[in-house]
Protein backbone atom coordinates (compact mmCIF):
# COMPACT_ATOMS: atom_id res chain seq x y z
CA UNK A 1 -74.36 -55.89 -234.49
CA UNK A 2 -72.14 -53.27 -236.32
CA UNK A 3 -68.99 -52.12 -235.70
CA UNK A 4 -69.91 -48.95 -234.64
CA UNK A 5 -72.36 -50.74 -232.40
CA UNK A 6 -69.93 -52.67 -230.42
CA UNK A 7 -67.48 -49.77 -230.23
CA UNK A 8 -69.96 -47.78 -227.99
CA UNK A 9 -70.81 -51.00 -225.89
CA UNK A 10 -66.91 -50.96 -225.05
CA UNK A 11 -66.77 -47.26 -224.33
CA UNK A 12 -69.92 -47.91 -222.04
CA UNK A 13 -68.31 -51.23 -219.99
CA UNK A 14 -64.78 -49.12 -219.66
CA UNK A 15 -67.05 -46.20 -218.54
CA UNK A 16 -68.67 -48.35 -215.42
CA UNK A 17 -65.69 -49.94 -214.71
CA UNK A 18 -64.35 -46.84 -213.97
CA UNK A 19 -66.94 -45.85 -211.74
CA UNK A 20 -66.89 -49.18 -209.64
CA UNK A 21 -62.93 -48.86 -208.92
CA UNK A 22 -63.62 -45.20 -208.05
CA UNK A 23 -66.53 -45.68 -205.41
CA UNK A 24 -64.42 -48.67 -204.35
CA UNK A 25 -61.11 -46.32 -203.77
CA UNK A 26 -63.34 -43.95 -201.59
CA UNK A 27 -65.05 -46.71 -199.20
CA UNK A 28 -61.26 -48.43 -198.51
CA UNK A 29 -60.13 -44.23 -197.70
CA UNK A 30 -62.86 -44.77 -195.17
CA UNK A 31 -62.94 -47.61 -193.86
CA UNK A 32 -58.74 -46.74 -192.95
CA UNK A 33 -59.61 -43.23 -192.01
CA UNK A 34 -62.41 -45.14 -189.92
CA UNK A 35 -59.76 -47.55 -188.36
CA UNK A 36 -57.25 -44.87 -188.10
CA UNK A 37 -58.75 -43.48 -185.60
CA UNK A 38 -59.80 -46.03 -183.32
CA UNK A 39 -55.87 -47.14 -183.25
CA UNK A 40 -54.94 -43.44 -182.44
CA UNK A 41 -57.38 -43.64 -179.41
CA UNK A 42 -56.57 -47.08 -178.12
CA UNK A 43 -52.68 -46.01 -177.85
CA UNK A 44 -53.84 -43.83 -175.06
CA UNK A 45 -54.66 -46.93 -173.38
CA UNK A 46 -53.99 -50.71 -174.22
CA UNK A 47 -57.37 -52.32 -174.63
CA UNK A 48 -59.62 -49.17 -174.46
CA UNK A 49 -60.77 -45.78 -175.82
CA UNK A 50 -59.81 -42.65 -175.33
CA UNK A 51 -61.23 -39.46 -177.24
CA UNK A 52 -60.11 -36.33 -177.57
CA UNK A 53 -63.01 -34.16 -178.52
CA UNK A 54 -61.55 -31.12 -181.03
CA UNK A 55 -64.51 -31.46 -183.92
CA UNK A 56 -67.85 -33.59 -184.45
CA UNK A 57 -68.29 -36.95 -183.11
CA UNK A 58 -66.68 -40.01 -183.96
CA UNK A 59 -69.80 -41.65 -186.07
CA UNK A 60 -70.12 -44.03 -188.81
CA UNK A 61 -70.23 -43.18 -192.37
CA UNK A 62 -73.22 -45.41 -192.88
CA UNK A 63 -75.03 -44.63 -189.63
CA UNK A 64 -73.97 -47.87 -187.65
CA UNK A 65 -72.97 -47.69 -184.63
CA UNK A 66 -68.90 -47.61 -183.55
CA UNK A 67 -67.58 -50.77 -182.13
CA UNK A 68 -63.99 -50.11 -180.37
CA UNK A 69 -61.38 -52.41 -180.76
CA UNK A 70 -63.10 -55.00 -182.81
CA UNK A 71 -62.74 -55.32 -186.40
CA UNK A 72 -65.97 -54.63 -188.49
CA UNK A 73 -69.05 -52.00 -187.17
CA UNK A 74 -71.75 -53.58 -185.80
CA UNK A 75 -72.32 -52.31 -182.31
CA UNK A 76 -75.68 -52.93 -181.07
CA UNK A 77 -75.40 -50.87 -177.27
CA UNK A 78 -77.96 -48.09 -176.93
CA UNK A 79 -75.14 -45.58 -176.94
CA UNK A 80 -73.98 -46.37 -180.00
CA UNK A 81 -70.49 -46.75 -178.61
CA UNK A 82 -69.16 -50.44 -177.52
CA UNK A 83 -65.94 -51.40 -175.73
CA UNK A 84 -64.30 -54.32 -175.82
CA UNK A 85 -61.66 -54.27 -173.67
CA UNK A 86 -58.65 -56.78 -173.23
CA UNK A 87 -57.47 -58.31 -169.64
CA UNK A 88 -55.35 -55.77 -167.26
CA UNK A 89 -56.78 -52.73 -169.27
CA UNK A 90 -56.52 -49.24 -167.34
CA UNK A 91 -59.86 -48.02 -168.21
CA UNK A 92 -62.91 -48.86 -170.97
CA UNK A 93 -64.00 -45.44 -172.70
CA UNK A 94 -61.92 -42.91 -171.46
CA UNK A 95 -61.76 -39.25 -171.69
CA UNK A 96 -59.61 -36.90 -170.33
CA UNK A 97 -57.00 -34.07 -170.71
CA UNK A 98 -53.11 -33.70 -171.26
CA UNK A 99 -51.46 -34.78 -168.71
CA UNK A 100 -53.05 -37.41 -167.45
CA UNK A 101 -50.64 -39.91 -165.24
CA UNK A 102 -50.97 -43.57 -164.29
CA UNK A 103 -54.67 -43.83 -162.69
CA UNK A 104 -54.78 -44.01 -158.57
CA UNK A 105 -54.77 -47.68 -157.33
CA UNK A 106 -57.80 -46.42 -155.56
CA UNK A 107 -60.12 -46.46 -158.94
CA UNK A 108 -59.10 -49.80 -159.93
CA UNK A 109 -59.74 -50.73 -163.52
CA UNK A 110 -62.83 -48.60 -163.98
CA UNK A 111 -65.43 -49.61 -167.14
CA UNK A 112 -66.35 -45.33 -167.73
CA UNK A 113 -63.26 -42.88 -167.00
CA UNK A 114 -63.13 -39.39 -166.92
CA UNK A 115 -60.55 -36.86 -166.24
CA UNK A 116 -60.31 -33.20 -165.37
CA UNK A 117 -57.77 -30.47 -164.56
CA UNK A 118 -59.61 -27.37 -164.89
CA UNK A 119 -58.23 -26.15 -168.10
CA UNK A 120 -60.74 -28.23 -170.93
CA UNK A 121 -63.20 -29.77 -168.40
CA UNK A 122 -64.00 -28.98 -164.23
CA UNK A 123 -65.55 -32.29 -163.70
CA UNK A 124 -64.35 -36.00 -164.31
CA UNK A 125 -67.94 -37.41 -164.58
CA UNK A 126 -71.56 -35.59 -164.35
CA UNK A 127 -74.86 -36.46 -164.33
CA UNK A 128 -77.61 -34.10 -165.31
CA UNK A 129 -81.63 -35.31 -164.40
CA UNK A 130 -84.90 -32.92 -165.09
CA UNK A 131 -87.13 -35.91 -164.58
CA UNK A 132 -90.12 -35.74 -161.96
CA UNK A 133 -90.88 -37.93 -159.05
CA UNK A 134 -87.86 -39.39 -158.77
CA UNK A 135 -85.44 -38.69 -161.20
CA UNK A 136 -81.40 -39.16 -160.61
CA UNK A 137 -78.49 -37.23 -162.28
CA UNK A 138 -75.50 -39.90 -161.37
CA UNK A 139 -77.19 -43.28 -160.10
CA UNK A 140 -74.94 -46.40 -159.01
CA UNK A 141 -75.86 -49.73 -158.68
CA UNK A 142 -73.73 -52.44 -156.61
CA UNK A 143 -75.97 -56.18 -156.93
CA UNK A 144 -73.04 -57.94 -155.34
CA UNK A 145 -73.78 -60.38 -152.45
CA UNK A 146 -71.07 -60.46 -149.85
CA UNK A 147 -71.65 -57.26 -148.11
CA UNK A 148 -69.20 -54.93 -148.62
CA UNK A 149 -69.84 -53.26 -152.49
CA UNK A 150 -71.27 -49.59 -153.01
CA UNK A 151 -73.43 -47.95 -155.47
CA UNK A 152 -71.59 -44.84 -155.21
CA UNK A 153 -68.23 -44.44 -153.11
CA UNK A 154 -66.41 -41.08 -152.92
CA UNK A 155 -63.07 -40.36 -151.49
CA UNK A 156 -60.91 -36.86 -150.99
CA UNK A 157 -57.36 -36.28 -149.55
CA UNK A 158 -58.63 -33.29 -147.59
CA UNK A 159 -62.43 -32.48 -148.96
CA UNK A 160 -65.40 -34.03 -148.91
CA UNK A 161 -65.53 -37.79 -150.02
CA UNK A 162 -69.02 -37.55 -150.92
CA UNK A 163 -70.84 -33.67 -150.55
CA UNK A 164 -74.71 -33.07 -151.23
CA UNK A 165 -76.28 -29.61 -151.71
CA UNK A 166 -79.93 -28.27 -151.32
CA UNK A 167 -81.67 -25.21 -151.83
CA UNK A 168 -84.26 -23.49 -149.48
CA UNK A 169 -85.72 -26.65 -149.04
CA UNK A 170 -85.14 -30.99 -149.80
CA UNK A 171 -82.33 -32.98 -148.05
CA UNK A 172 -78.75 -32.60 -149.03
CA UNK A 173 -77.71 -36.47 -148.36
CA UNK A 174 -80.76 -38.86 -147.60
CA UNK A 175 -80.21 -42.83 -146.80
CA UNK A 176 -82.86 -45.04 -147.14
CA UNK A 177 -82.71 -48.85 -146.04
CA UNK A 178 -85.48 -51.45 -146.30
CA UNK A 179 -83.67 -53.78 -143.10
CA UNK A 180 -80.62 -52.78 -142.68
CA UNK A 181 -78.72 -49.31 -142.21
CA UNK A 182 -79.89 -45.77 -144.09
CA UNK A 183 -76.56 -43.95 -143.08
CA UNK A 184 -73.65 -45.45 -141.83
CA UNK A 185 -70.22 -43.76 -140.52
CA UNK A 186 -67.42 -45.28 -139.09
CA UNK A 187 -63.30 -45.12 -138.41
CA UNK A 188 -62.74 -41.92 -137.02
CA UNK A 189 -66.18 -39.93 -136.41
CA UNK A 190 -68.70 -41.81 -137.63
CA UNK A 191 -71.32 -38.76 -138.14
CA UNK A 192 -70.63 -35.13 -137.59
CA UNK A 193 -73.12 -32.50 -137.80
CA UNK A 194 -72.89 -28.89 -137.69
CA UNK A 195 -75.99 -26.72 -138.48
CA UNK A 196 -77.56 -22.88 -137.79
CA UNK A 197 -80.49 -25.00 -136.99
CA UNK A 198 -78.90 -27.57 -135.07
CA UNK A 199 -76.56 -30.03 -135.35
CA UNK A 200 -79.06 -33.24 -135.45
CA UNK A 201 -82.41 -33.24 -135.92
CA UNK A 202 -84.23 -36.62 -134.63
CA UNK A 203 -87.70 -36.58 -136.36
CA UNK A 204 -90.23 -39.31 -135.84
CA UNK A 205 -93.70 -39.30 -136.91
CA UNK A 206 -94.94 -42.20 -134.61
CA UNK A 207 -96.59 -40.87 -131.78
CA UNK A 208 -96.27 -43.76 -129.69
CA UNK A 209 -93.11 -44.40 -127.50
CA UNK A 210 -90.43 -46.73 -128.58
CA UNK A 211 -91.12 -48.74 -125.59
CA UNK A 212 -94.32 -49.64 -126.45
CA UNK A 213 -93.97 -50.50 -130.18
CA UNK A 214 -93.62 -53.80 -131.33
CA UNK A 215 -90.58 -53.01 -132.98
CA UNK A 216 -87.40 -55.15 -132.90
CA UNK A 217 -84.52 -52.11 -132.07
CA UNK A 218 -80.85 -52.50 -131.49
CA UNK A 219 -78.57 -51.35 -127.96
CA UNK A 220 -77.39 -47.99 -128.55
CA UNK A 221 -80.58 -46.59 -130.12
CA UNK A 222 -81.25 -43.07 -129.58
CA UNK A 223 -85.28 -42.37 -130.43
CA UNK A 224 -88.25 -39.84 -130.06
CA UNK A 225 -91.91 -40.09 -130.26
CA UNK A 226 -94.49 -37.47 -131.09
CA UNK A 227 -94.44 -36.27 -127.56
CA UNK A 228 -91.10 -34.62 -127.81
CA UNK A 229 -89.27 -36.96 -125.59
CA UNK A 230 -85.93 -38.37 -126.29
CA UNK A 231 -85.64 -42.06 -125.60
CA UNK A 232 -82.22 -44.52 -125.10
CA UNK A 233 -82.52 -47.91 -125.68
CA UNK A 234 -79.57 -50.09 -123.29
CA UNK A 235 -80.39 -53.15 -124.41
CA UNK A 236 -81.64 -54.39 -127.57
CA UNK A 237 -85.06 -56.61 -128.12
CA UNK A 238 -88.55 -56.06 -129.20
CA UNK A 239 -89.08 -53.39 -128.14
CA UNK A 240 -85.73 -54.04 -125.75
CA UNK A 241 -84.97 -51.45 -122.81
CA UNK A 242 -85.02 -47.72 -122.80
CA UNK A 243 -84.50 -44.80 -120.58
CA UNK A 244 -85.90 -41.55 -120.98
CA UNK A 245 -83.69 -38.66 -121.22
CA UNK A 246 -85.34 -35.63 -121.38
CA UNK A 247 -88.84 -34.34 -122.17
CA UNK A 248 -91.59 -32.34 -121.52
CA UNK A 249 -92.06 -33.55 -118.60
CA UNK A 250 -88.44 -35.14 -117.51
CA UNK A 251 -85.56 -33.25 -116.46
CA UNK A 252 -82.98 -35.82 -117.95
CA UNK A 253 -79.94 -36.17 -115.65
CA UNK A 254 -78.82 -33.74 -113.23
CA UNK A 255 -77.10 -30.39 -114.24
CA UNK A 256 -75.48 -28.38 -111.40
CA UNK A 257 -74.84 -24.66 -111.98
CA UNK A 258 -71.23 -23.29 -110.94
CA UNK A 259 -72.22 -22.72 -107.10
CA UNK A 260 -72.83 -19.36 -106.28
CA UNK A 261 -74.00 -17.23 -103.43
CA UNK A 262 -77.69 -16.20 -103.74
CA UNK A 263 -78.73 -14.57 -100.28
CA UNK A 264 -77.11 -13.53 -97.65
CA UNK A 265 -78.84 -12.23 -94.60
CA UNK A 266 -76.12 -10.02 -93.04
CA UNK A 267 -76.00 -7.79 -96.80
CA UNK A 268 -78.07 -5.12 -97.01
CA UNK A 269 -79.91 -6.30 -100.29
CA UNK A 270 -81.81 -7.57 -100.91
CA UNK A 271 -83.67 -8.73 -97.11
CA UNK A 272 -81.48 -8.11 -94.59
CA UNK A 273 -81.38 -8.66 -90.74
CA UNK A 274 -81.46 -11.79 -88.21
CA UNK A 275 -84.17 -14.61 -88.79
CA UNK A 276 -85.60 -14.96 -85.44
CA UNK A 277 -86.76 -18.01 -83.92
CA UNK A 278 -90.28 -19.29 -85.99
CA UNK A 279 -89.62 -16.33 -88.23
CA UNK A 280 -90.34 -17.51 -92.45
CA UNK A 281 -88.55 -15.36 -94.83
CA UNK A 282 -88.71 -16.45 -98.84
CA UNK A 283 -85.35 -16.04 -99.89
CA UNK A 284 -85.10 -15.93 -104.43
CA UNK A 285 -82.37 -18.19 -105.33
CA UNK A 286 -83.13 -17.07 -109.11
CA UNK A 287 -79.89 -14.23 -109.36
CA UNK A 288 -76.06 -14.88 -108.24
CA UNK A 289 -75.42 -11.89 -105.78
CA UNK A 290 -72.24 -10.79 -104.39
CA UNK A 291 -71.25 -10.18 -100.64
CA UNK A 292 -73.62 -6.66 -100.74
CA UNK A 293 -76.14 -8.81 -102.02
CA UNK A 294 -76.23 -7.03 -105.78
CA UNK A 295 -76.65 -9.00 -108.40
CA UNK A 296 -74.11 -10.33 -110.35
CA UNK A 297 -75.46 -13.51 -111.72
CA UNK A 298 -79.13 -13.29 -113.26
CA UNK A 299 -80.58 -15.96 -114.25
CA UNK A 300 -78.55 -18.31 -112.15
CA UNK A 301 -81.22 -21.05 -112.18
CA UNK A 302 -81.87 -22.24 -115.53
CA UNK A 303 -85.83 -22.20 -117.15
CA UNK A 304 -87.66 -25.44 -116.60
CA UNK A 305 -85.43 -26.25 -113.92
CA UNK A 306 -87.33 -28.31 -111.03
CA UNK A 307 -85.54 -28.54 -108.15
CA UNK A 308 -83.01 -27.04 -106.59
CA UNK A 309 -79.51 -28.17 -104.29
CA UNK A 310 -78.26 -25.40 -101.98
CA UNK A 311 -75.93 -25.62 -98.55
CA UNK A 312 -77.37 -23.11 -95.90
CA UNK A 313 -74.59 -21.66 -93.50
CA UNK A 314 -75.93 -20.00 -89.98
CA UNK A 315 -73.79 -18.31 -88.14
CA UNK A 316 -74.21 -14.92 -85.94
CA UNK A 317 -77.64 -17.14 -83.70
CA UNK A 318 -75.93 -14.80 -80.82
């Protein structure tokens, strides 16, 4: 090998060398920038996340996913993003906008958190589902076994804790329960309904009455059938005991009407004069008249009313 020979081998090996230090400069500028920025975040909040969206997405140079506060970039979650966060944390992935105090004692130490104030977001957390036949936008799940979890609580000062909206049609808030409860309210007012339509609709598709299914029902029940009757059940069994409260053909319990005069024989309206002895007259007790006998009440008597209470005064026999 000549001289001239081993002077361009040199040149060559100082030339790669060069190159190696150079791509090894710009991986170690981002691996910090990389790191940088997760320690930025997790001083919002020992042990977890926050971010601060003002450009793209926090993603990895290589295409790997982003594992939070662990050294290294090998998250494997479907999101891409992972969270590891240490014990007594305030929150997992956060994000949220200036200003944000403590959390509530109310959300506990919550995995997901999201904040709003109106000015950079309206909504802490939203859920957005086009999917047919059963799709959900926000969908909790609570597989705890003593009783008393939630798959979605809400709670307001002075608003709704939990508020569901329909259109023309659908069901703003439906419950569904395989043995146990669909809906349940308690403390103050348990359930209150308000409605153009009505304030509760009871809708049952069994035609049969709930005494005579073979169904195990609780005291307290209030039921219908297909007939239109409304049923109470006083004590609980299969089918337990019920009472009938109104219906088609039930008048439910008695309703007096603010007693009023509806004939009076000595007025001139509307048949006036003595009742002799074995003399009928059919007297209407339908209007409230007044002592002239002109109508002041119409419609006294309720429609489907069936029977009637009255006190009859004679006087004047002489």
């Amino acid at each position: 090998m000549t001289r001239k020979t081993d002077l361009k081998l040199l040149k060559r090996i100082e030339e790669l060398e060069a190159q190696v230090a150079s791509q090894a400069e710009a991986q170690a500028e981002q691996r910090t920038s990389r790191r940088g920025m997760l320690r930025l975040a997790g001083a919002a909040a020992v042990g977890g996340l926050a971010a601060a969206v003002t450009a793209d997405p926090v993603a990895a140079t290589d295409g790997s996913a982003v594992l939070a506060a662990v050294s290294g970039n090998t998250a494997t979650s479907p999101t891409g993003i992972a969270v590891t966060a240490a014990l007594g944390a305030p929150y997992g992935l956060g994000c949220y906008e200036a200003g944000l105090g403590a959390l509530s004692t109310d959300l506990g130490r919550p995995a997901v958190f999201g904040h709003a104030i109106g000015t950079a977001f309206t909504k802490g957390v939203a859920g957005h589902s086009t999917v047919a036949g059963g799709g959900a936008g926000v969908y909790g799940l609570d597989d705890s076994i003593d009783g008393f979890g939630s798959g979605v609580r809400g709670k307001s000062v002075l608003g709704y804790g939990v508020l569901g909206e329909t259109g023309v049609s659908g069901v703003a808030v439906g419950g569904a329960a395989g043995a146990a409860f669909g809906a349940l309210g308690y403390l103050n007012v348990g359930v209150y309904g308000s409605g153009v339509g009505g304030a509760l609709l009871l809708s049952n598709d069994l035609a049969t009455s709930p005494p005579s299914r073979g169904t195990t029902f609780a005291k307290n029940t209030l039921e219908t059938d297909g007939a239109g009757n409304v049923w109470f059940c006083y004590e609980a069994g299969t089918p337990g005991k019920w009472r009938k409260l109104a219906g088609p053909a039930t008048a439910g319990a008695f309703h007096a009407v603010t007693p009023t005069r509806v004939y009076d024989s000595r007025a001139p309206l509307p048949t006036p004069g003595i009742l002799n002895t074995g003399q009928n007259r059919l007297v209407s007790v339908a209007d409230g008249r007044d002592n002239n006998g002109t109508v002041t009440t119409p419609n006294l008597v309720p429609a489907g009313a069936t029977a009637v209470a009255a006190n009859i005064t004679v006087t004047g026999t002489t």
